[in-house]
Protein backbone atom coordinates (compact mmCIF):
# COMPACT_ATOMS: atom_id res chain seq x y z
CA UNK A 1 11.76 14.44 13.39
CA UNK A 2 12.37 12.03 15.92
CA UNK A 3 9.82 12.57 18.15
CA UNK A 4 7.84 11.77 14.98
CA UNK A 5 9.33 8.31 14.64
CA UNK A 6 9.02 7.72 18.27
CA UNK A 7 5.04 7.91 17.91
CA UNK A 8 4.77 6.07 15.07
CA UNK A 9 6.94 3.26 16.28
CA UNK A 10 4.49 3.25 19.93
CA UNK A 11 1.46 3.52 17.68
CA UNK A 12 3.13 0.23 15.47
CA UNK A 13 4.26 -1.36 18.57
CA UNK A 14 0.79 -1.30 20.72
CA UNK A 15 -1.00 -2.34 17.28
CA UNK A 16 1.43 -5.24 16.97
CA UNK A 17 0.40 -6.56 20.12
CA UNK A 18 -3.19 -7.18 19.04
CA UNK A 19 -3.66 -10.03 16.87
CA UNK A 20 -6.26 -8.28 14.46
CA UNK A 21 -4.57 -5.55 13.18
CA UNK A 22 -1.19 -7.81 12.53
CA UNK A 23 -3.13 -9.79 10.32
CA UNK A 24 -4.69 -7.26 9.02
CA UNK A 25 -1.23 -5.25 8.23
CA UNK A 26 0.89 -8.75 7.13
CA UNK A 27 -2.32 -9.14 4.56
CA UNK A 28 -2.12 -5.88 3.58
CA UNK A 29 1.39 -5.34 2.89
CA UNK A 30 2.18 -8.81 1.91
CA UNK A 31 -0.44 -8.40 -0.90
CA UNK A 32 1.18 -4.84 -1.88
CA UNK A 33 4.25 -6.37 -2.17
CA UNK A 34 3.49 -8.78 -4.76
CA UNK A 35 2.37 -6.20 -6.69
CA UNK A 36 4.73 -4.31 -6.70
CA UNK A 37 7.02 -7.43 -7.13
CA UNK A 38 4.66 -8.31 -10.31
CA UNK A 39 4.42 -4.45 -11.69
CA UNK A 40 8.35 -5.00 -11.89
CA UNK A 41 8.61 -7.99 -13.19
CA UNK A 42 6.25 -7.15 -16.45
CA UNK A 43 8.79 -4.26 -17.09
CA UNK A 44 12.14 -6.62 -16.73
CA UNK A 45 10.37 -9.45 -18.69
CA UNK A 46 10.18 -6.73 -21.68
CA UNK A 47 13.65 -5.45 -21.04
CA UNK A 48 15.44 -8.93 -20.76
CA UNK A 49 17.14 -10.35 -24.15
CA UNK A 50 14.42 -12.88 -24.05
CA UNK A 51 11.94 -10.56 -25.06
CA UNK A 52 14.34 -9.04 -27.69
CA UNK A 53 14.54 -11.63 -29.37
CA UNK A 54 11.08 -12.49 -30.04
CA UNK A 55 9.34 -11.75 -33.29
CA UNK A 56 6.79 -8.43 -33.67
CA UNK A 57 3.70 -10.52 -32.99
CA UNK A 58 5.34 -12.51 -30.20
CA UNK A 59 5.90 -9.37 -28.59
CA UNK A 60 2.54 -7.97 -28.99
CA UNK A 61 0.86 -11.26 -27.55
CA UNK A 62 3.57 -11.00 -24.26
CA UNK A 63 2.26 -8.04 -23.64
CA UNK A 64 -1.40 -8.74 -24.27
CA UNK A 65 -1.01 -11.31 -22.16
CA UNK A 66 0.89 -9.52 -19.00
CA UNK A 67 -1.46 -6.72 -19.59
CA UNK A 68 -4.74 -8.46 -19.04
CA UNK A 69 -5.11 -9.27 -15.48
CA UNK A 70 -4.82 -6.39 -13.00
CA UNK A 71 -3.71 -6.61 -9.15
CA UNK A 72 -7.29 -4.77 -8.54
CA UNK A 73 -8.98 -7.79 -10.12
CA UNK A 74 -7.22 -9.92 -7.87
CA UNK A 75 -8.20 -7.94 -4.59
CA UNK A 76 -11.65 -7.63 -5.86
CA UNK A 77 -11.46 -11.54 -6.75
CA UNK A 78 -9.89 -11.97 -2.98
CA UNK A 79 -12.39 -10.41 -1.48
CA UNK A 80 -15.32 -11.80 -3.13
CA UNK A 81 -13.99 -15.15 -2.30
CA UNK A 82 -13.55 -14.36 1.04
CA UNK A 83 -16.86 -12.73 1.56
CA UNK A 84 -18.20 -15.99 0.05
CA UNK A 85 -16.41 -18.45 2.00
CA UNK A 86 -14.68 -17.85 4.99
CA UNK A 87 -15.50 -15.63 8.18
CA UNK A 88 -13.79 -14.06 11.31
CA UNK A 89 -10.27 -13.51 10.82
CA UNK A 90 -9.38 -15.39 7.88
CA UNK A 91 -12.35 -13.57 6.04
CA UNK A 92 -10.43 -9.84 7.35
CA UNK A 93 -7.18 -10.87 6.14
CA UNK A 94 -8.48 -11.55 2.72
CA UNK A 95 -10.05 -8.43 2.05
CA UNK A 96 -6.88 -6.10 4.15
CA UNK A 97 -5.03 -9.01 1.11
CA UNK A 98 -7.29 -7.41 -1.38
CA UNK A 99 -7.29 -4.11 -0.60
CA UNK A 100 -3.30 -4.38 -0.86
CA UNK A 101 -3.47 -5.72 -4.02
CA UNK A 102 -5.63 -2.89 -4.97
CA UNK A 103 -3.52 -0.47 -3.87
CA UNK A 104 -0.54 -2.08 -5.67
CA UNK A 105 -1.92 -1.53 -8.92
CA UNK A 106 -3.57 2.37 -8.68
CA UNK A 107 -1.50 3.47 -10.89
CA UNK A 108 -2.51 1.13 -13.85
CA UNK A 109 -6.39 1.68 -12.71
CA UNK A 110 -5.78 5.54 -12.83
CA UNK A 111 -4.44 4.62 -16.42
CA UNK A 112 -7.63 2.94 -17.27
CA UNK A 113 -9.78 5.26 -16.00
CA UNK A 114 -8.03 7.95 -18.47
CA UNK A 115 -8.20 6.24 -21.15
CA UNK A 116 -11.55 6.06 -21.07
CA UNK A 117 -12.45 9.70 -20.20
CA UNK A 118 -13.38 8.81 -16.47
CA UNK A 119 -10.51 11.00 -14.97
CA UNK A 120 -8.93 13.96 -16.46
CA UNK A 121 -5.67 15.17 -15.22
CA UNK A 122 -5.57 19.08 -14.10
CA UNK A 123 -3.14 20.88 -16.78
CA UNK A 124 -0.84 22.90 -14.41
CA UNK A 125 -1.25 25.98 -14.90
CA UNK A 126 1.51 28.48 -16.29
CA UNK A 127 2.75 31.70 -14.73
CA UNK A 128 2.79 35.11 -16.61
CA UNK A 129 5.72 35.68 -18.02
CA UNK A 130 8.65 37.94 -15.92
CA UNK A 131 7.16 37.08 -12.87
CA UNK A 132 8.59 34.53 -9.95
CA UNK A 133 6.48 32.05 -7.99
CA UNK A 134 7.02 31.29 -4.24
CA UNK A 135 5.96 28.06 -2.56
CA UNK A 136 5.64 27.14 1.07
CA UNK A 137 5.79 23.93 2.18
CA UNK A 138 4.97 22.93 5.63
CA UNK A 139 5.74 19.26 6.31
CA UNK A 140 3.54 17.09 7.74
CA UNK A 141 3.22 13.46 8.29
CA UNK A 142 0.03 11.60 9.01
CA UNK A 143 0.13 8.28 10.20
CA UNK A 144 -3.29 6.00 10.52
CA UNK A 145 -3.26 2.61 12.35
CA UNK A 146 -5.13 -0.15 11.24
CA UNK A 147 -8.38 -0.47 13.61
CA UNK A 148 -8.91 -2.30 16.17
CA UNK A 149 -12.43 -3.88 17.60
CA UNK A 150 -12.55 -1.42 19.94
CA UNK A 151 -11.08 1.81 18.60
CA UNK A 152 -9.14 3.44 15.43
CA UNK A 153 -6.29 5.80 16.33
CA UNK A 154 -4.85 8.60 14.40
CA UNK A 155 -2.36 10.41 15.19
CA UNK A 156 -1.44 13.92 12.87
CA UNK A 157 2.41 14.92 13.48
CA UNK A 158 3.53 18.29 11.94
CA UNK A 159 6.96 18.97 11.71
């Protein structure tokens, strides 16, 4: 286990040393982050005793209205901006930005993509009845680094 973290602190350390990938991972993080931050604050907002308060229809326009925008529009909106207006390294932060913002908000785009009939969920299957199910699992950690100009390094780890 700690030889583990050892590698993926050396892989995060060498990476940090190169100016490209720490923008790219401060864009990409920072952008998760916020929504994350966001994702939680649409669920407070409609626990708080503000929002209890409010008449039915109030409550059904709050929602409407926190449930419009998406964090994927927003990376997809970041990244059309940038692709539009800026270049170099201010252009790669934007879209690592929007590709954090995308991942920030997979869960509600799964959501969407159900509701429509785009993605079905397996149903897990049952076992026959009087008879016991084993399962193996063999941790295993895979860490990616962000790449470079040169080169992208991955490293698999099995514990």
């Amino acid at each position: 286990m700690f030889e583990a973290l050892e590698q993926i602190v050396t892989i995060l350390g060498e990476n940090l040393l190169n100016i490209d990938a720490s923008v790219k991972l401060l864009a990409a993080l920072t952008a998760f982050s916020w929504g994350e931050s966001f994702y939680n604050f649409d669920g407070d907002v409609q626990e708080s005793e503000w929002f209890k308060t409010l008449n039915p229809l109030a409550k059904i326009v709050v929602r409407k209205f926190m449930d419009i925008n998406h964090h994927w529009q927003y990376g997809l909106t970041l990244n059309i901006i940038g692709l539009l207006y800026f270049d170099g390294l201010k252009l790669v932060a934007l879209q690592y930005a929007a590709v954090g913002f995308i991942i920030a908000d997979i869960k509600d785009f799964e959501n969407i993509l159900k509701r429509f009939g785009l993605l079905v969920k397996e149903k897990p299957t049952t076992p026959p009845a009087n008879t016991s199910v084993v399962t193996t699992v063999t941790p295993s950690v895979t860490v990616t680094t962000l790449p470079t100009e040169t080169t992208p390094n991955t490293v698999t780890m099995t514990s």
